[in-house]
ModelCIF file with pLDDT and N, C-alpha, C, O atoms, coordinates in Angstrom:
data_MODEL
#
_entry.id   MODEL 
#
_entity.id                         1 
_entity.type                       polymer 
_entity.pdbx_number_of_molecules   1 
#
_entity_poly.entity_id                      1 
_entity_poly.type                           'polypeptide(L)' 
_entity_poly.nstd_linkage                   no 
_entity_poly.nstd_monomer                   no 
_entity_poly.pdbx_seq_one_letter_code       
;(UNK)(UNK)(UNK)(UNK)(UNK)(UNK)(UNK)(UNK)(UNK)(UNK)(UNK)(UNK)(UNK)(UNK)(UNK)(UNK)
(UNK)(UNK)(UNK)(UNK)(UNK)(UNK)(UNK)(UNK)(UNK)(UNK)(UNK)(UNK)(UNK)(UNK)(UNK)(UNK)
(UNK)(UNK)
;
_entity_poly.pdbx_seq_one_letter_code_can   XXXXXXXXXXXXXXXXXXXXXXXXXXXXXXXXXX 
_entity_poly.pdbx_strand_id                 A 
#
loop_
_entity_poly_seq.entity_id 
_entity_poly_seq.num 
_entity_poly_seq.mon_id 
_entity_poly_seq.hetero 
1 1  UNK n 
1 2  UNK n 
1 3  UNK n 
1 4  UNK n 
1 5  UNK n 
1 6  UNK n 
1 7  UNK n 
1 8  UNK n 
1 9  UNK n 
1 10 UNK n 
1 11 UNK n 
1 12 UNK n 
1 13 UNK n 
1 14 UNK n 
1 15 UNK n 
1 16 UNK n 
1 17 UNK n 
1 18 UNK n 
1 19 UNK n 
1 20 UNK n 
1 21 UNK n 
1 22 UNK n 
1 23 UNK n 
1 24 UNK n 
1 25 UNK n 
1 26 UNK n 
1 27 UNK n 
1 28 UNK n 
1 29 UNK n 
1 30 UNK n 
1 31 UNK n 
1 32 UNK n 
1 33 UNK n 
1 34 UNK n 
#
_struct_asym.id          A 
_struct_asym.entity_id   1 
#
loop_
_ma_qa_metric.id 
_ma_qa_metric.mode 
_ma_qa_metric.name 
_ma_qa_metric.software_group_id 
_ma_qa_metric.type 
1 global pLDDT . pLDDT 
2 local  pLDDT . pLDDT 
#
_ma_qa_metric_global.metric_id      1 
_ma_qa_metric_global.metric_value   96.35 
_ma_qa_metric_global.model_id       1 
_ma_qa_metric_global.ordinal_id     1 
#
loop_
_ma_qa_metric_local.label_asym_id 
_ma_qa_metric_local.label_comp_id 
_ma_qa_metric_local.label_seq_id 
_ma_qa_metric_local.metric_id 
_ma_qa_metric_local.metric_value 
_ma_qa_metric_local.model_id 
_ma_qa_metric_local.ordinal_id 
A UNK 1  2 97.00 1 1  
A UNK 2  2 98.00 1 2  
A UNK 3  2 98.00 1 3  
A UNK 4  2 98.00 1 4  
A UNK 5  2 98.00 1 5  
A UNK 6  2 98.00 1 6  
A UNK 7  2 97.00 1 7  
A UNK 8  2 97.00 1 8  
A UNK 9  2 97.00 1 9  
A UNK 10 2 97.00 1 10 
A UNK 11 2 93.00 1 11 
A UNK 12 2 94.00 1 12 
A UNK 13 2 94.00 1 13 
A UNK 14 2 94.00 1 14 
A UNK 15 2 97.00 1 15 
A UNK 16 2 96.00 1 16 
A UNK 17 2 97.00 1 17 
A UNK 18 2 97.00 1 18 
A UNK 19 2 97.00 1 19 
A UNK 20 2 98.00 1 20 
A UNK 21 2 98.00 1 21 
A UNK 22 2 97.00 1 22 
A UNK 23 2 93.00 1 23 
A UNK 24 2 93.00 1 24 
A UNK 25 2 94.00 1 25 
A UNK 26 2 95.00 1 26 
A UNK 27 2 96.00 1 27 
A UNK 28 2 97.00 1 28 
A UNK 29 2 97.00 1 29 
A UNK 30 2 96.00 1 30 
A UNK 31 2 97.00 1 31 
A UNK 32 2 97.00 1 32 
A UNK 33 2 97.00 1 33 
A UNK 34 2 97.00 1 34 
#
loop_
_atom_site.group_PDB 
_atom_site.id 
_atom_site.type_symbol 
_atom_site.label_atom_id 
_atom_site.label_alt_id 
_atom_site.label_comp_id 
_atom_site.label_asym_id 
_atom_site.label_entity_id 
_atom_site.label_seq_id 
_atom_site.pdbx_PDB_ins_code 
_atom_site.Cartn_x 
_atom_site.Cartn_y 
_atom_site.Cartn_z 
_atom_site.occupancy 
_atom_site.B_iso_or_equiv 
_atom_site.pdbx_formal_charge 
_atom_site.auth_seq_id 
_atom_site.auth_comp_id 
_atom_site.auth_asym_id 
_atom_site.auth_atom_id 
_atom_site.pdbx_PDB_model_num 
ATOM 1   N N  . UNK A 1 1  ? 67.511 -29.017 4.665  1.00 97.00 ? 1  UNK A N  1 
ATOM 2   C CA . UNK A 1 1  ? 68.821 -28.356 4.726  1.00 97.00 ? 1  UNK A CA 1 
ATOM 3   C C  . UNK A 1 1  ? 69.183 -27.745 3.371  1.00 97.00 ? 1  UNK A C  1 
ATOM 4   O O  . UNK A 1 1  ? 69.670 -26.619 3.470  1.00 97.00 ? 1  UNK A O  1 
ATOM 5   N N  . UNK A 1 2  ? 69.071 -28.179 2.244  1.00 98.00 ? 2  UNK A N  1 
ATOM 6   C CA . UNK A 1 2  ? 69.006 -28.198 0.788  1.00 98.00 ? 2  UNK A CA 1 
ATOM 7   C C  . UNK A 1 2  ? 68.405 -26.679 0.873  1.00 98.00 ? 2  UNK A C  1 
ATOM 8   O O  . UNK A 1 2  ? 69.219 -25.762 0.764  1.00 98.00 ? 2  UNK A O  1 
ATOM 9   N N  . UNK A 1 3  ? 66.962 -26.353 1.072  1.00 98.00 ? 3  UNK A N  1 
ATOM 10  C CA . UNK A 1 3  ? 66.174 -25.464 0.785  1.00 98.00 ? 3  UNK A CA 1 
ATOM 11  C C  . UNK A 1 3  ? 66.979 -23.953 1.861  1.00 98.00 ? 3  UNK A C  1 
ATOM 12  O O  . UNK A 1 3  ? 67.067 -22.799 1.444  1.00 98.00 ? 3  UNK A O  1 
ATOM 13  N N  . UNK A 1 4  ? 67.359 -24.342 2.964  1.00 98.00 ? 4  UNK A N  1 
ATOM 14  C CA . UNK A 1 4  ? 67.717 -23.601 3.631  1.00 98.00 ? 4  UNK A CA 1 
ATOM 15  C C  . UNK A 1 4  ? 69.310 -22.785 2.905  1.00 98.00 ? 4  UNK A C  1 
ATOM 16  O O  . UNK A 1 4  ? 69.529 -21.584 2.749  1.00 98.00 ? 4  UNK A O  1 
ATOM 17  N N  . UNK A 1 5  ? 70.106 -23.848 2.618  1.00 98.00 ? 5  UNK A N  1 
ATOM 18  C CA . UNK A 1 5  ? 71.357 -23.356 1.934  1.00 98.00 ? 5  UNK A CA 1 
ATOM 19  C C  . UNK A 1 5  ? 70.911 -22.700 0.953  1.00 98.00 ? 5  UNK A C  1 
ATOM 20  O O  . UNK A 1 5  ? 71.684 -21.844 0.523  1.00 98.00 ? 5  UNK A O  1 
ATOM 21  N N  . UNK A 1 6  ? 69.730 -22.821 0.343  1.00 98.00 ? 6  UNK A N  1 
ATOM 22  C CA . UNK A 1 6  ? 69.833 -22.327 -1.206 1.00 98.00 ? 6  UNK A CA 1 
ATOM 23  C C  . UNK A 1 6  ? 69.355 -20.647 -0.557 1.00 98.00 ? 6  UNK A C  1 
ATOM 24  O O  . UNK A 1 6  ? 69.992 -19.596 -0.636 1.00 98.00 ? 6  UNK A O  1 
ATOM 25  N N  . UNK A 1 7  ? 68.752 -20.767 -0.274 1.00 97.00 ? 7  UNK A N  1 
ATOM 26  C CA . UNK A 1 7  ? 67.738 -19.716 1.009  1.00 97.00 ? 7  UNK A CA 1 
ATOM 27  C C  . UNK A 1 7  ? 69.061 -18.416 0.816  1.00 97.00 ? 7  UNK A C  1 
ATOM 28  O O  . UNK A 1 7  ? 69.140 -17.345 0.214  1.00 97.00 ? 7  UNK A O  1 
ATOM 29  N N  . UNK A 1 8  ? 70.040 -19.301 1.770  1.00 97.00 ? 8  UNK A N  1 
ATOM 30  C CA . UNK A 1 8  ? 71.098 -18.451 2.383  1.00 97.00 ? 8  UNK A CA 1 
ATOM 31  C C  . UNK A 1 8  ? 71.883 -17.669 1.003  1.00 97.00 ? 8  UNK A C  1 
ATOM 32  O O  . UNK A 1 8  ? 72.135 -16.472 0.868  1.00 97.00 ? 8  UNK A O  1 
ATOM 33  N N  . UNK A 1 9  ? 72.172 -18.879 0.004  1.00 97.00 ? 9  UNK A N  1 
ATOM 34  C CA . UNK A 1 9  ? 72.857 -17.908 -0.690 1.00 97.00 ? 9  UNK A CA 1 
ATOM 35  C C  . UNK A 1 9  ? 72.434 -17.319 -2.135 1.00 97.00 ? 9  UNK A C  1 
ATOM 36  O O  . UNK A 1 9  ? 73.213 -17.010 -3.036 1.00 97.00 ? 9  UNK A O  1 
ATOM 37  N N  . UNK A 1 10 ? 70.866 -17.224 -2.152 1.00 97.00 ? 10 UNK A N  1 
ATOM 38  C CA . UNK A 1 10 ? 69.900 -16.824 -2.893 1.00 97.00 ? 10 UNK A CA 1 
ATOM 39  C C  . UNK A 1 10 ? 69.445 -15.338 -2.456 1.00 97.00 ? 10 UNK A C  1 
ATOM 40  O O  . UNK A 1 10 ? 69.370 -14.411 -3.263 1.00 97.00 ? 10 UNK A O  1 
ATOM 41  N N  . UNK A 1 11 ? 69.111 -15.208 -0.895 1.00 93.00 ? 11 UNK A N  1 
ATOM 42  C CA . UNK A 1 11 ? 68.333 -13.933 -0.558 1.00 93.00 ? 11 UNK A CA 1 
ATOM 43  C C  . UNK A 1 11 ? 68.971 -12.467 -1.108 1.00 93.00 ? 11 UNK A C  1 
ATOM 44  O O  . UNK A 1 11 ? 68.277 -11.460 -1.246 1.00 93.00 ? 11 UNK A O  1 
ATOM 45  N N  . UNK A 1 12 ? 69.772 -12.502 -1.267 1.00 94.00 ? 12 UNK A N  1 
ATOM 46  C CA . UNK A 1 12 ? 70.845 -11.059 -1.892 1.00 94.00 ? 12 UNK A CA 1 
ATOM 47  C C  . UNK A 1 12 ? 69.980 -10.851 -3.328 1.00 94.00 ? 12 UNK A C  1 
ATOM 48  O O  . UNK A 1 12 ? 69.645 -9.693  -3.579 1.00 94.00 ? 12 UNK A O  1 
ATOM 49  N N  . UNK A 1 13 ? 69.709 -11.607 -4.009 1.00 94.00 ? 13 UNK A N  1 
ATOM 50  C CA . UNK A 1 13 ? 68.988 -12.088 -5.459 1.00 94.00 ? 13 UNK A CA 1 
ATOM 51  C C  . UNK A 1 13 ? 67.466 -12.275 -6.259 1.00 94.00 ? 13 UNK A C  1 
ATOM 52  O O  . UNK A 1 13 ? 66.925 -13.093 -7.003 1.00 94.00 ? 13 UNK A O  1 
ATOM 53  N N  . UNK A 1 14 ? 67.184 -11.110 -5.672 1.00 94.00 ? 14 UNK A N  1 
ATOM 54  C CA . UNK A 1 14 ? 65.744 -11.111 -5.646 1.00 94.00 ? 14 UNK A CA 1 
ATOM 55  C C  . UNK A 1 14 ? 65.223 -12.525 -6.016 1.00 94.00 ? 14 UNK A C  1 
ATOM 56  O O  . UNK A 1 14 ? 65.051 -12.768 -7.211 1.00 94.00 ? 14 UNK A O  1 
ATOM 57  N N  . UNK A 1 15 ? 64.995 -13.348 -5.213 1.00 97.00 ? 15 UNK A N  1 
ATOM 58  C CA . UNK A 1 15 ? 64.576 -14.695 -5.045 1.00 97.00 ? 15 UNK A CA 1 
ATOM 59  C C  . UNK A 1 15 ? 64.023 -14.629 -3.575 1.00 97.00 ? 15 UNK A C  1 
ATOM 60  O O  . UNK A 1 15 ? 64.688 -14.094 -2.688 1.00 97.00 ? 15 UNK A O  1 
ATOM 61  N N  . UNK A 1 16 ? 62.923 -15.125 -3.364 1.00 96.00 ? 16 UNK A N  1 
ATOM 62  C CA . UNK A 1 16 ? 62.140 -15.362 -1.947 1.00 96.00 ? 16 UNK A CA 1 
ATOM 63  C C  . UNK A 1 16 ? 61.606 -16.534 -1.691 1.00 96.00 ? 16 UNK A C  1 
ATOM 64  O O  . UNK A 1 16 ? 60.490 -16.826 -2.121 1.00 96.00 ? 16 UNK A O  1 
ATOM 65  N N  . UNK A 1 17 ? 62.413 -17.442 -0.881 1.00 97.00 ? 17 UNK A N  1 
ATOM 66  C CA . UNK A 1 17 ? 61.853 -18.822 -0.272 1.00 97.00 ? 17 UNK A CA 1 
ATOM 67  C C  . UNK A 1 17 ? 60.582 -18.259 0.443  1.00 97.00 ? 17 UNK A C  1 
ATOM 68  O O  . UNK A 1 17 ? 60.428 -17.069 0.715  1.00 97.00 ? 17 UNK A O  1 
ATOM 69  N N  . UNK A 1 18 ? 59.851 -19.078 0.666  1.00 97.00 ? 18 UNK A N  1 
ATOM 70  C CA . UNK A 1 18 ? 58.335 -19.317 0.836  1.00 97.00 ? 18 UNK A CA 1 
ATOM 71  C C  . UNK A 1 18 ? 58.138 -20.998 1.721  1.00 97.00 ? 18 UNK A C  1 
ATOM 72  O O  . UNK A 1 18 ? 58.174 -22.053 1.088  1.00 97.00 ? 18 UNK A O  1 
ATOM 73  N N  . UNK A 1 19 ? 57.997 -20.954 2.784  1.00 97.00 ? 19 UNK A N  1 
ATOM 74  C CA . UNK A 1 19 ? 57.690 -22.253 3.479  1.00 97.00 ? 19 UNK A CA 1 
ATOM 75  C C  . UNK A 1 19 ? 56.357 -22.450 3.941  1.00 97.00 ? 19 UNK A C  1 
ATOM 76  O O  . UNK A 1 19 ? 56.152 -21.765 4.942  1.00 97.00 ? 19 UNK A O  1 
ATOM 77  N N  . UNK A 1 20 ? 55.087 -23.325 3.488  1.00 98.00 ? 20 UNK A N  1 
ATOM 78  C CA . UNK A 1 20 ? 54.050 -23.044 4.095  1.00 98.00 ? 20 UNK A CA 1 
ATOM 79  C C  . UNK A 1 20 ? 53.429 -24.783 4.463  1.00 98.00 ? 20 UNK A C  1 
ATOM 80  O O  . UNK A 1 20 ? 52.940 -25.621 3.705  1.00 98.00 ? 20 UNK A O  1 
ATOM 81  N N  . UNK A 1 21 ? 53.654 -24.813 5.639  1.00 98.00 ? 21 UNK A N  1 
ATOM 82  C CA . UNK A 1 21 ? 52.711 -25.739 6.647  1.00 98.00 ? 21 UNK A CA 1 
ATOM 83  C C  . UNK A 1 21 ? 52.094 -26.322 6.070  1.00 98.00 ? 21 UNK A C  1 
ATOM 84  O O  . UNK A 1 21 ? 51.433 -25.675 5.258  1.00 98.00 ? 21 UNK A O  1 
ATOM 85  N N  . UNK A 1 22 ? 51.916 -27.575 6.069  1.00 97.00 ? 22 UNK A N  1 
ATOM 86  C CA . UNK A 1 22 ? 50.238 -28.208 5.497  1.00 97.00 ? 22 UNK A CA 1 
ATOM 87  C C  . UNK A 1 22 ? 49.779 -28.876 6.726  1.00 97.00 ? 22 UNK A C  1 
ATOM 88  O O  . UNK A 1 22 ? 50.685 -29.149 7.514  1.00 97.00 ? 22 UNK A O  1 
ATOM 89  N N  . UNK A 1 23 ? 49.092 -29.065 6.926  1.00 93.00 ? 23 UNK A N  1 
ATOM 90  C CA . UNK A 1 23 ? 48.128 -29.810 7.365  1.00 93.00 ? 23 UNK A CA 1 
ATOM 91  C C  . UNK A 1 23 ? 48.987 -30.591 8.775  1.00 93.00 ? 23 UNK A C  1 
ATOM 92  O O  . UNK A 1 23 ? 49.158 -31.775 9.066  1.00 93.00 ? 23 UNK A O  1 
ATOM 93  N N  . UNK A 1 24 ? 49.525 -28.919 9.637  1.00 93.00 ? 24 UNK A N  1 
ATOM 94  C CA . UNK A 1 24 ? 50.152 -29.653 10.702 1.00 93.00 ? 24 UNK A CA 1 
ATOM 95  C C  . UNK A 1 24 ? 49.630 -28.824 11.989 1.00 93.00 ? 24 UNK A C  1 
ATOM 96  O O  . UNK A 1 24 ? 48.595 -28.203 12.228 1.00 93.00 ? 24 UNK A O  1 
ATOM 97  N N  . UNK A 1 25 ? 50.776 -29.088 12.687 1.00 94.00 ? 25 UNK A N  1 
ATOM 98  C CA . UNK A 1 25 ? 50.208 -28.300 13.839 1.00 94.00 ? 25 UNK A CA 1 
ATOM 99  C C  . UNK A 1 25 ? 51.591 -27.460 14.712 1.00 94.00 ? 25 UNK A C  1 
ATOM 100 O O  . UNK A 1 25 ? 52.663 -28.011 14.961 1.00 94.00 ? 25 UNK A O  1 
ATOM 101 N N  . UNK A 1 26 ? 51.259 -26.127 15.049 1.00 95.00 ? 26 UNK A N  1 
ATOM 102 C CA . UNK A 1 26 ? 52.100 -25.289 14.869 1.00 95.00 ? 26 UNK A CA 1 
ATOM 103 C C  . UNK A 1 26 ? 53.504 -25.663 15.813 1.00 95.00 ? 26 UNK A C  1 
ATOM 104 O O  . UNK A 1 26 ? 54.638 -25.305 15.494 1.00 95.00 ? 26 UNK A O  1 
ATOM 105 N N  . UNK A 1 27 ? 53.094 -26.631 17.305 1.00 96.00 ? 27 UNK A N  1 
ATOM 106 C CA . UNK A 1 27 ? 54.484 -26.759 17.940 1.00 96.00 ? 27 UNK A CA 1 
ATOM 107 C C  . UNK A 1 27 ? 55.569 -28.068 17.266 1.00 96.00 ? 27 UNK A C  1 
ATOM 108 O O  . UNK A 1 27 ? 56.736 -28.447 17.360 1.00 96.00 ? 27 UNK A O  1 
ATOM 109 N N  . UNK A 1 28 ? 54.587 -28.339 16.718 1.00 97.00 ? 28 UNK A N  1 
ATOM 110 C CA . UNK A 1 28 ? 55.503 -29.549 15.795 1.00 97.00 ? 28 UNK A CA 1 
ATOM 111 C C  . UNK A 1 28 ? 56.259 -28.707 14.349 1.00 97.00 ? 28 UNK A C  1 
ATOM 112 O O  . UNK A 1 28 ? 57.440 -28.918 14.076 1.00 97.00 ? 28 UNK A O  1 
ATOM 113 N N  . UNK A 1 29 ? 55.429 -27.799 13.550 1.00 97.00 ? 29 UNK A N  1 
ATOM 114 C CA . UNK A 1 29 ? 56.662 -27.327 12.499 1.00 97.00 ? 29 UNK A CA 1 
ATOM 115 C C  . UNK A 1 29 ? 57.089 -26.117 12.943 1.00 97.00 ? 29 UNK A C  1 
ATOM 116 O O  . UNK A 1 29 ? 57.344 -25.315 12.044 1.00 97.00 ? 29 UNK A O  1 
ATOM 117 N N  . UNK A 1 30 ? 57.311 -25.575 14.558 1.00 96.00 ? 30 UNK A N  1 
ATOM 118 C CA . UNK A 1 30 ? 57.974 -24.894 15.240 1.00 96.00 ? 30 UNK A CA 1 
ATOM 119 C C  . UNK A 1 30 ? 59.044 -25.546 15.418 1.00 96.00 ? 30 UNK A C  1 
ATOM 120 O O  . UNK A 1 30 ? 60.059 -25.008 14.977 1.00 96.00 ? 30 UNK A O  1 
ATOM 121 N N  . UNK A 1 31 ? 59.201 -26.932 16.124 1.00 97.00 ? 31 UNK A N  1 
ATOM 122 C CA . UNK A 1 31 ? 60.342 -27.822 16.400 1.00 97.00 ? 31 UNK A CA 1 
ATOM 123 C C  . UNK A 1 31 ? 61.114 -28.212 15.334 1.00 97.00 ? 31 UNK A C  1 
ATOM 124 O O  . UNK A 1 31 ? 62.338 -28.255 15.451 1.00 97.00 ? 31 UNK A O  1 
ATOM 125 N N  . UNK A 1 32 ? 60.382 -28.592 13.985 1.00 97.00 ? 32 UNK A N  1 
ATOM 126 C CA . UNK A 1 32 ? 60.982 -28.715 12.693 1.00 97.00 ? 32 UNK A CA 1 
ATOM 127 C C  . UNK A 1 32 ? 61.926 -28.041 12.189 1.00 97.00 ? 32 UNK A C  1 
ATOM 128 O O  . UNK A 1 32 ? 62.948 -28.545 11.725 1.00 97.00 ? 32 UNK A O  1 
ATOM 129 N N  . UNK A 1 33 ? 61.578 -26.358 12.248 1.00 97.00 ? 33 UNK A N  1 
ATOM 130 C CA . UNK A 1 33 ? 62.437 -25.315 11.574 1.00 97.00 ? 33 UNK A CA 1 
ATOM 131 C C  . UNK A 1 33 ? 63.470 -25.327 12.832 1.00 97.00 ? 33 UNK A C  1 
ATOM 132 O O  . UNK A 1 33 ? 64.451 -25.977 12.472 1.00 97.00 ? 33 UNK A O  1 
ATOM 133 N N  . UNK A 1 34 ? 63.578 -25.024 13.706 1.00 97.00 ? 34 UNK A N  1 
ATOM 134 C CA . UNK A 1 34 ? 64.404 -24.984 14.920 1.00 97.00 ? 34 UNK A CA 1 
ATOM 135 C C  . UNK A 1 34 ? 65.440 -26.259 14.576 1.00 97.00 ? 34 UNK A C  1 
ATOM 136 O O  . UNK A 1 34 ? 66.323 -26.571 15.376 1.00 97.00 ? 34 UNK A O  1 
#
């Protein structure tokens, strides 16, 4: 939630969150972000 707020009031700011998967499987960090 942390990363997401910052997300929200960062993107105007040339700043780019970046989220990348490890070692999962896609309907599970589909359900995650959701």
């Amino acid at each position: 939630e942390l990363i997401e707020n910052a997300w929200r009031q960062y993107q105007n700011d040339d700043v780019i969150f970046l989220g990348v998967a490890y070692a999962d499987v896609e309907p599970n960090s589909i359900a995650y972000m959701k």
